[in-house]
Protein backbone atom coordinates (compact mmCIF):
# COMPACT_ATOMS: atom_id res chain seq x y z
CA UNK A 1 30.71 13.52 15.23
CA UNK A 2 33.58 15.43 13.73
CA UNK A 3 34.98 12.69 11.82
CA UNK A 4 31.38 11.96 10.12
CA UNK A 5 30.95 15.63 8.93
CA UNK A 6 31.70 16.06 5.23
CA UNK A 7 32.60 19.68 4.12
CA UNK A 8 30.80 21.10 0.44
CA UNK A 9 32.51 23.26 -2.22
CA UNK A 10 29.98 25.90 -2.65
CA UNK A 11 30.82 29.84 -4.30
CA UNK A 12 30.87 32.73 -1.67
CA UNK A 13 27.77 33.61 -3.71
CA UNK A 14 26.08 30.45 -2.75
CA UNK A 15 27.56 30.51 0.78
CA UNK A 16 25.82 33.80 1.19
CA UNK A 17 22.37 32.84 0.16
CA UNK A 18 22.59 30.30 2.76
CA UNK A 19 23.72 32.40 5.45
CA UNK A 20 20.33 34.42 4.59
CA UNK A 21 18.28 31.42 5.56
CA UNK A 22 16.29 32.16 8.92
CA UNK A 23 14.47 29.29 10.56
CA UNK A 24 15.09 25.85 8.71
CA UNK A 25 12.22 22.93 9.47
CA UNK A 26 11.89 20.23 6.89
CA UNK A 27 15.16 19.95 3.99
CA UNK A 28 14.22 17.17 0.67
CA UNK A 29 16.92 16.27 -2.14
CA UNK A 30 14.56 15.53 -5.45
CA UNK A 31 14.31 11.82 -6.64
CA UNK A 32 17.20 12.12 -9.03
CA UNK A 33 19.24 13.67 -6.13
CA UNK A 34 20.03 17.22 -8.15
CA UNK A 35 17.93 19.33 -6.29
CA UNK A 36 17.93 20.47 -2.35
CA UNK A 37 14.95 22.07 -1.20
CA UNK A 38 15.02 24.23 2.44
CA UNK A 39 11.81 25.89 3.84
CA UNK A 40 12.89 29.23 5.42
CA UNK A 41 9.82 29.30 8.01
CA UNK A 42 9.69 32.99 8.79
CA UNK A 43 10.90 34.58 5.59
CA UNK A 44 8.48 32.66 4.07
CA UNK A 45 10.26 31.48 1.37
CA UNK A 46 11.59 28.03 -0.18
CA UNK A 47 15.67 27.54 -0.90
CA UNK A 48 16.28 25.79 -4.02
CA UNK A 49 19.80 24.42 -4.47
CA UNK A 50 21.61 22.22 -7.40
CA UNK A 51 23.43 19.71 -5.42
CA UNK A 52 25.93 16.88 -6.66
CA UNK A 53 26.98 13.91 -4.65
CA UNK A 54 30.12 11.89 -5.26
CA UNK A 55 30.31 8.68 -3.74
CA UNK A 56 34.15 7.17 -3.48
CA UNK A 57 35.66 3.82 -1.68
CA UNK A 58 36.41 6.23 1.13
CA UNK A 59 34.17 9.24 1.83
CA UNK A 60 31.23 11.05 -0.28
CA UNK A 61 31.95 14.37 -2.28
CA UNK A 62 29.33 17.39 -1.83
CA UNK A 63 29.01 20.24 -3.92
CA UNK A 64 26.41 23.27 -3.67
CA UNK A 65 26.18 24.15 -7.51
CA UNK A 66 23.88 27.17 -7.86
CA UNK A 67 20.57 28.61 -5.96
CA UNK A 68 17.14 29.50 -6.83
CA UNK A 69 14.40 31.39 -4.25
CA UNK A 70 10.84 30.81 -4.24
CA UNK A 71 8.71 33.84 -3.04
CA UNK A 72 4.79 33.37 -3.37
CA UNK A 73 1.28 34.84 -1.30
CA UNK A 74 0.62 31.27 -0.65
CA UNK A 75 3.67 30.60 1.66
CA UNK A 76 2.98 31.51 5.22
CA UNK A 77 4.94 29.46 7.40
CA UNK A 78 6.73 26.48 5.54
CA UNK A 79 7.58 24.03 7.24
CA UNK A 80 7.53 20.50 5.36
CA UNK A 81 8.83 20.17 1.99
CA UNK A 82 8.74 16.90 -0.64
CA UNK A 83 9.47 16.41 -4.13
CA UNK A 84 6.64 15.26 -6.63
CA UNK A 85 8.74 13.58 -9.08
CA UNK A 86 12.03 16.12 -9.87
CA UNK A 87 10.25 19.17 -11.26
CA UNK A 88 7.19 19.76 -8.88
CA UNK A 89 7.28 20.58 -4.85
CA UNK A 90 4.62 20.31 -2.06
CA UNK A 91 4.55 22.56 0.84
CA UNK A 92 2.89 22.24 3.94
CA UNK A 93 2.04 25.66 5.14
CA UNK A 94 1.27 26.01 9.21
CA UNK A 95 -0.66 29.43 8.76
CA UNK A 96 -1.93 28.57 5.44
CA UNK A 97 -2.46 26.09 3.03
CA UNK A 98 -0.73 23.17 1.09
CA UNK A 99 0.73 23.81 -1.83
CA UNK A 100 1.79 22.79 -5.13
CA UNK A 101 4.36 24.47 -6.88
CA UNK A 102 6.17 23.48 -10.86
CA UNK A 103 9.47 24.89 -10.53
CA UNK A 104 12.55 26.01 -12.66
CA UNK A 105 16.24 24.73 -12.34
CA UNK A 106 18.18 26.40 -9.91
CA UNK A 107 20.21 29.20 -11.53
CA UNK A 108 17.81 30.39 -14.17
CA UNK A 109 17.34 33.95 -13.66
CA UNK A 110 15.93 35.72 -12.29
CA UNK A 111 16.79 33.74 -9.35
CA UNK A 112 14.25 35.00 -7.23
CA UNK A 113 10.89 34.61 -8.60
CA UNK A 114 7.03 35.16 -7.33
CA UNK A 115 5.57 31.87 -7.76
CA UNK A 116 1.84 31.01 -8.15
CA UNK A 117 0.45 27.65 -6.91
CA UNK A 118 -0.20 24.81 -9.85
CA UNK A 119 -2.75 23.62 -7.14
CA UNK A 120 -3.91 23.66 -3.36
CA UNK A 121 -5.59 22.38 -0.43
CA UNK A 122 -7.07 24.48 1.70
CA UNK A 123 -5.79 24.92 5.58
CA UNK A 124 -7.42 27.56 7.11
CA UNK A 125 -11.48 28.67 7.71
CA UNK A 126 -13.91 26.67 10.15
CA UNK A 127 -15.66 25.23 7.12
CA UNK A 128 -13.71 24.86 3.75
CA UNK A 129 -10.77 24.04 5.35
CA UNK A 130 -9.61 20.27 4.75
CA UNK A 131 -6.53 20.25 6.61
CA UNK A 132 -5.37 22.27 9.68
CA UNK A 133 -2.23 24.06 10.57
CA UNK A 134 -0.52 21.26 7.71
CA UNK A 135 3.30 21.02 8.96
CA UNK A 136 4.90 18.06 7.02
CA UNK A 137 4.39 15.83 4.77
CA UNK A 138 5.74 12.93 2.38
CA UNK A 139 4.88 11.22 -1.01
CA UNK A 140 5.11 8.29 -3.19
CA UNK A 141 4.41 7.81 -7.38
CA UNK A 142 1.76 5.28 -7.56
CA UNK A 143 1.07 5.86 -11.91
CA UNK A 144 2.87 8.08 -14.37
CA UNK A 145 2.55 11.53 -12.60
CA UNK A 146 0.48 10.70 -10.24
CA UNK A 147 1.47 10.70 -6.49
CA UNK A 148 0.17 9.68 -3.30
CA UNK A 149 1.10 12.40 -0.28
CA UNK A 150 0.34 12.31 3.04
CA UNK A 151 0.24 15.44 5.30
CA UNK A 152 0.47 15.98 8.97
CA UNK A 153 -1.81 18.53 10.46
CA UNK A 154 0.52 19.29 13.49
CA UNK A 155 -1.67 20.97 15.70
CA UNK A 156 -5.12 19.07 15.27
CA UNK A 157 -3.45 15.46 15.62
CA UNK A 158 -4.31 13.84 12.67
CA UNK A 159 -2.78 12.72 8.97
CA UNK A 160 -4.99 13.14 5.96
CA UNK A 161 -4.44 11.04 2.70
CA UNK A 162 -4.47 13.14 -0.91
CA UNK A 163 -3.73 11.66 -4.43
CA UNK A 164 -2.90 14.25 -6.93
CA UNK A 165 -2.60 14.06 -10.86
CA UNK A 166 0.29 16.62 -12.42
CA UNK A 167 -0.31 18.10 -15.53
CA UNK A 168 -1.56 20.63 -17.76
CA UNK A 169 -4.90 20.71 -15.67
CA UNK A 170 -3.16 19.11 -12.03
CA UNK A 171 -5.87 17.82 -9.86
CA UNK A 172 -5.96 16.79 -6.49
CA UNK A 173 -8.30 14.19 -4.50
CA UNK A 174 -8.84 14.83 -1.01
CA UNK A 175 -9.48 11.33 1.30
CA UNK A 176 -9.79 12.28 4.65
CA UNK A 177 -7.96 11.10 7.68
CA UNK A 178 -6.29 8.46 7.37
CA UNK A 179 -3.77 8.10 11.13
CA UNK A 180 -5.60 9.52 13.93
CA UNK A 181 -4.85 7.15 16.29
CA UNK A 182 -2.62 8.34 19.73
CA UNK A 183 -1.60 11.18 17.74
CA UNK A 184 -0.26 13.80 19.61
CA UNK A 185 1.48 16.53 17.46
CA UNK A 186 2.33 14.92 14.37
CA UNK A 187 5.45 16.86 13.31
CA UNK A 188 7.09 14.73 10.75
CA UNK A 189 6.30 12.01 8.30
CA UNK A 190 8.68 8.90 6.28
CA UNK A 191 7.71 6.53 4.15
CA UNK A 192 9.59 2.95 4.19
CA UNK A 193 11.16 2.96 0.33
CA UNK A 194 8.70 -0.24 -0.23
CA UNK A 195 5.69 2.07 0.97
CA UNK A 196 5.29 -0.58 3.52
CA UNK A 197 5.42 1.05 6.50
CA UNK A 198 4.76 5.16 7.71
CA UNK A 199 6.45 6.74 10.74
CA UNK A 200 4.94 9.61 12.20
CA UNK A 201 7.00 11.61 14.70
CA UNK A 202 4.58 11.53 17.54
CA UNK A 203 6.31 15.25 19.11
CA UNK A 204 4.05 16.06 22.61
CA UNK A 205 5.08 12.04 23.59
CA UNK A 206 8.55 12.21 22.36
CA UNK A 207 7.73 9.07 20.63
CA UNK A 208 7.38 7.54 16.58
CA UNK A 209 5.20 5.59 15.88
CA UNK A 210 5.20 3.24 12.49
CA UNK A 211 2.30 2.28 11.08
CA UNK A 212 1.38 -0.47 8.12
CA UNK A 213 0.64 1.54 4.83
CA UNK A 214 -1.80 -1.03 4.11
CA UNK A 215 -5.93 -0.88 2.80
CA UNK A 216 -7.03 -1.81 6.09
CA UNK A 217 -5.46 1.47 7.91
CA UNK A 218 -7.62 4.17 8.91
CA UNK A 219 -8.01 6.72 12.01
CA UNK A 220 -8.66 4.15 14.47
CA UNK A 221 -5.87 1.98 13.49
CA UNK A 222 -3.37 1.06 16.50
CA UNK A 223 0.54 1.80 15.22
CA UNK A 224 2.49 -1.29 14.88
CA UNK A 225 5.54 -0.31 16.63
CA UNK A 226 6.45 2.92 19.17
CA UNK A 227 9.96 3.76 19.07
CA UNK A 228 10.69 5.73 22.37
CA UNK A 229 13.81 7.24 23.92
CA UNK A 230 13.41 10.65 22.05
CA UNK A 231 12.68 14.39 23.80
CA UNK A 232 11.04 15.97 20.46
CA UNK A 233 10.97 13.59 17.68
CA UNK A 234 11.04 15.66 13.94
CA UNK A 235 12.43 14.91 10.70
CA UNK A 236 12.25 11.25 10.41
CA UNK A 237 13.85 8.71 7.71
CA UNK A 238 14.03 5.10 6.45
CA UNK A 239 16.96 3.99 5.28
CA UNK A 240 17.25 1.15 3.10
CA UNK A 241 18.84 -1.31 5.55
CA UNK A 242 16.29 -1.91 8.16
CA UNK A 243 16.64 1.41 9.92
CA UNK A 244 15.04 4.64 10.99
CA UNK A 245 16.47 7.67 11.82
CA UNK A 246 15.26 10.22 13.88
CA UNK A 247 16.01 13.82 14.73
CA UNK A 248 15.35 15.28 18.15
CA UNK A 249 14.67 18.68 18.39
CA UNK A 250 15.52 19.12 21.44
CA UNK A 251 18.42 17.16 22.35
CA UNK A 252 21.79 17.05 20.42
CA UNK A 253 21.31 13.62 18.85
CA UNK A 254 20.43 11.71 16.11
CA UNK A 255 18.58 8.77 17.04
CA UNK A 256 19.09 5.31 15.49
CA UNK A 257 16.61 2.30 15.36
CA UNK A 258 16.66 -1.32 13.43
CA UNK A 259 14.70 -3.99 12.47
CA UNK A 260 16.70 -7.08 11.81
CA UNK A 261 13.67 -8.80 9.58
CA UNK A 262 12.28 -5.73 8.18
CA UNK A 263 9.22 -5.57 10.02
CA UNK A 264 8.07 -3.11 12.68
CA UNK A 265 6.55 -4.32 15.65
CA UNK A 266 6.44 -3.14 19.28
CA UNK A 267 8.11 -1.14 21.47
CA UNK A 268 11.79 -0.11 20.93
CA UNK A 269 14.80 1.77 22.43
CA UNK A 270 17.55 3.49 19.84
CA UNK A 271 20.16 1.03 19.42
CA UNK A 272 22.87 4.05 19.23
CA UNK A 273 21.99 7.58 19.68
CA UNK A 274 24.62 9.93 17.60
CA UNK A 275 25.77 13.27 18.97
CA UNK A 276 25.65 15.49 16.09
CA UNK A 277 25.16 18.80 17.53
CA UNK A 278 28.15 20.46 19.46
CA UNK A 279 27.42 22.71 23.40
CA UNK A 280 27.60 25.93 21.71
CA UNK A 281 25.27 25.36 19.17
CA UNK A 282 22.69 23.61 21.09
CA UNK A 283 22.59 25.79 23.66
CA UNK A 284 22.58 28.86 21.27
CA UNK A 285 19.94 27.68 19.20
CA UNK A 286 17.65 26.90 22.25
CA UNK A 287 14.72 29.76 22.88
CA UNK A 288 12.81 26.90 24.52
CA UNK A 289 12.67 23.64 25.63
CA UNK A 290 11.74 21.97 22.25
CA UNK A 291 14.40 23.68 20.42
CA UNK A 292 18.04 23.05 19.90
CA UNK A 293 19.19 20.17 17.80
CA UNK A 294 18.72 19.46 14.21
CA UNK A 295 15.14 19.97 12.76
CA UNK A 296 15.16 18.11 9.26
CA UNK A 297 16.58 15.20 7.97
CA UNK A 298 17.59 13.22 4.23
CA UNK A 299 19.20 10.70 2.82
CA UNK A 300 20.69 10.36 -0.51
CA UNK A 301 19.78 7.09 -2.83
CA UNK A 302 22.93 5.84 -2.27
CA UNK A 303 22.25 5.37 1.58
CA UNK A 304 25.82 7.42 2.07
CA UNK A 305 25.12 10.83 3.00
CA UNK A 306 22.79 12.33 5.74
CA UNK A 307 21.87 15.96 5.26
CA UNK A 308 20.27 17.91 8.39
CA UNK A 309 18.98 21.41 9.08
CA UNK A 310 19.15 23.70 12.03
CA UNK A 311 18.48 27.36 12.76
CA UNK A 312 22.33 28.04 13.28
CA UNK A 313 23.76 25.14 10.88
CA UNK A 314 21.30 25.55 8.14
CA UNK A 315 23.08 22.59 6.03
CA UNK A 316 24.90 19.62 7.69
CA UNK A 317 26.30 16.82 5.31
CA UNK A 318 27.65 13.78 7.17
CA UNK A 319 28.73 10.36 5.98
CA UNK A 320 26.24 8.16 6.87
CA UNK A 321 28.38 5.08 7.22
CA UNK A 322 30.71 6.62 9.53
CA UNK A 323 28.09 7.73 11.81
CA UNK A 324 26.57 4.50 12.15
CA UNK A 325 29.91 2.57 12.29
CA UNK A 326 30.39 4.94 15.53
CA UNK A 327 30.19 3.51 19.07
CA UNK A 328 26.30 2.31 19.60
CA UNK A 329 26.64 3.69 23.35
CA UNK A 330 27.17 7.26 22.04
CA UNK A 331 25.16 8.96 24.61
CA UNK A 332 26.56 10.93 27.19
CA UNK A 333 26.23 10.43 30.83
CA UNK A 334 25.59 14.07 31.09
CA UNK A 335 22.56 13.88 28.13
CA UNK A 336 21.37 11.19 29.97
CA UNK A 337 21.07 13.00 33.60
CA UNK A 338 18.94 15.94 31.31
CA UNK A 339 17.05 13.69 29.73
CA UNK A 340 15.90 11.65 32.99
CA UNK A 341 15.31 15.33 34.78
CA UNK A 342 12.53 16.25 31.84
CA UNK A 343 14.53 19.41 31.67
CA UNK A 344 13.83 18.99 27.75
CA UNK A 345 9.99 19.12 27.97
């Protein structure tokens, strides 16, 4: 764990911003890998960062450049984040809506700005609403600014489907559920980087499940694989090699799973769970039984460097390689024993 953890150059200035950061949930770098976005879930406010990654023959280079914070009526509870394209965000509100927001390099000033929505769905009401309680989310370009995103209403177990158009007049299209299917808490969302495949952190059954992204998928689709062995499954990530990463909130571990051919299909163990969470912080960071390890998770393009969040660690960079070059029997006997006793749920 300690070898794998890469230290950032970052000004006191910067270091201080992120020391302001309360309760972290979802974390997204930007498609050209500049830009670091953190949900602050009850400040209510988004953490906008210019990042730069140097890859070498021996270990990646991180640097925290400069900082921007988004303030706006329409946050209420952030908690999943994604870049549309490099210069637009998404947020999935739980106590509000989803929203759509253009936003300004990090740095200009003022660096704290209120922020109007470009565009919205609407989360809350009995009758309007078209999403409920909307916790994560994740997208894909499918035309010239124009992106598919799917969202995760958390507490009413399903995933809707939305294609929106950016631009002067941005408009978004609304198609209804599209996983439904054994959900049980959706609380976080990947996309394979062919589109191919969704995973959907399936939290009350400490399970993912991975679905095909294809026409024929709809709410009564069955998933194609379940990936088990997890307490509280959150941020989860494919990663360009045939695997899929998974955070556990509630455990200290990372949890690793492959697919030799590329394909996803029944059920599967973690071929290596990583410890990446140390006693002191776990245990410090756990006000209940879902709570304690690392919340969100990304991966750079180059496939090098992982970047978590947690409440008490609100940025982790760690060399990817390393950490999966590290013993595939990683677990500890002790983890296990909790584990096995349900203590966790």
């Amino acid at each position: 764990m300690r070898d794998a953890r890469l230290a950032y150059d970052a000004s006191p200035e910067v270091r201080d911003v992120l020391a302001r950061i309360g309760r972290t949930e979802d974390v997204k770098l930007s498609p050209d890998n500049s830009r670091l976005a953190v949900v602050d879930y009850f400040n209510n406010k988004v953490f906008l960062f210019s990042i730069r990654i140097e890859n070498s023959a021996t270990s990646p280079r991180v640097a925290i450049l400069d900082y921007s914070i988004i303030s706006s009526e329409s946050l209420c509870q952030p908690h999943g984040i994604a870049f549309l394209g490099n210069d637009h965000i998404i947020v999935c509100n739980r106590a509000a809506d989803v929203s759509v927001f253009r936003i300004s390099m990090p740095g200009e000033l003022p660096r704290e700005r209120n922020y109007k929505p470009v565009a919205s769905i609407n989360g809350t009401g009995m009758l309007w609403a078209k999403l409920r309680t909307p916790g994560s989310v994740d997208c894909y370009e499918i035309a010239e600014n124009c992106y598919r995103f799917l969202v995760c209403s958390n507490h009413w177990n399903f995933v809707t489907s939305h294609i929106i158009w950016l631009g002067n007049n941005t408009k978004i299209r609304s198609d209804g559920i599209l996983i439904e299917n054994r959900l049980k808490i959706p609380d976080g969302v990947g996309l394979s980087g062919d589109n191919a495949w969704i995973a959907i952190s399936n939290h009350a059954d400490g399970e993912v499940l991975i679905y095909r992204n294809t026409l024929e998928l709809n709410k009564k689709s069955a998933p194609a694989a379940i990936l088990r062995g997890i307490v509280c499954p959150h941020g989860v990530r494919f990663i360009s090699d045939g695997k899929v990463l998974v955070a556990d909130a509630a455990s200290q571990y990372l949890h690793v799973y492959e697919s030799k051919d590329g394909n996803w299909n029944g059920v599967q163990e973690p071929t290596r769970s990583i410890r990446l969470i140390d006693d002191k912080t776990f245990y410090a960071g756990r006000y209940d039984s879902r709570e304690g390890g690392v919340k969100g998770i990304d991966i750079d393009n180059s496939n090098r460097v992982l970047i978590t969040t947690h409440r008490l660690d609100v940025l982790g960079f760690h060399d990817l390689t390393k950490l999966l070059s590290s013993d595939p029997m990683s677990m500890s006997k002790r983890w296990l024993n909790f584990a096995i006793k349900g203590i966790c749920r």
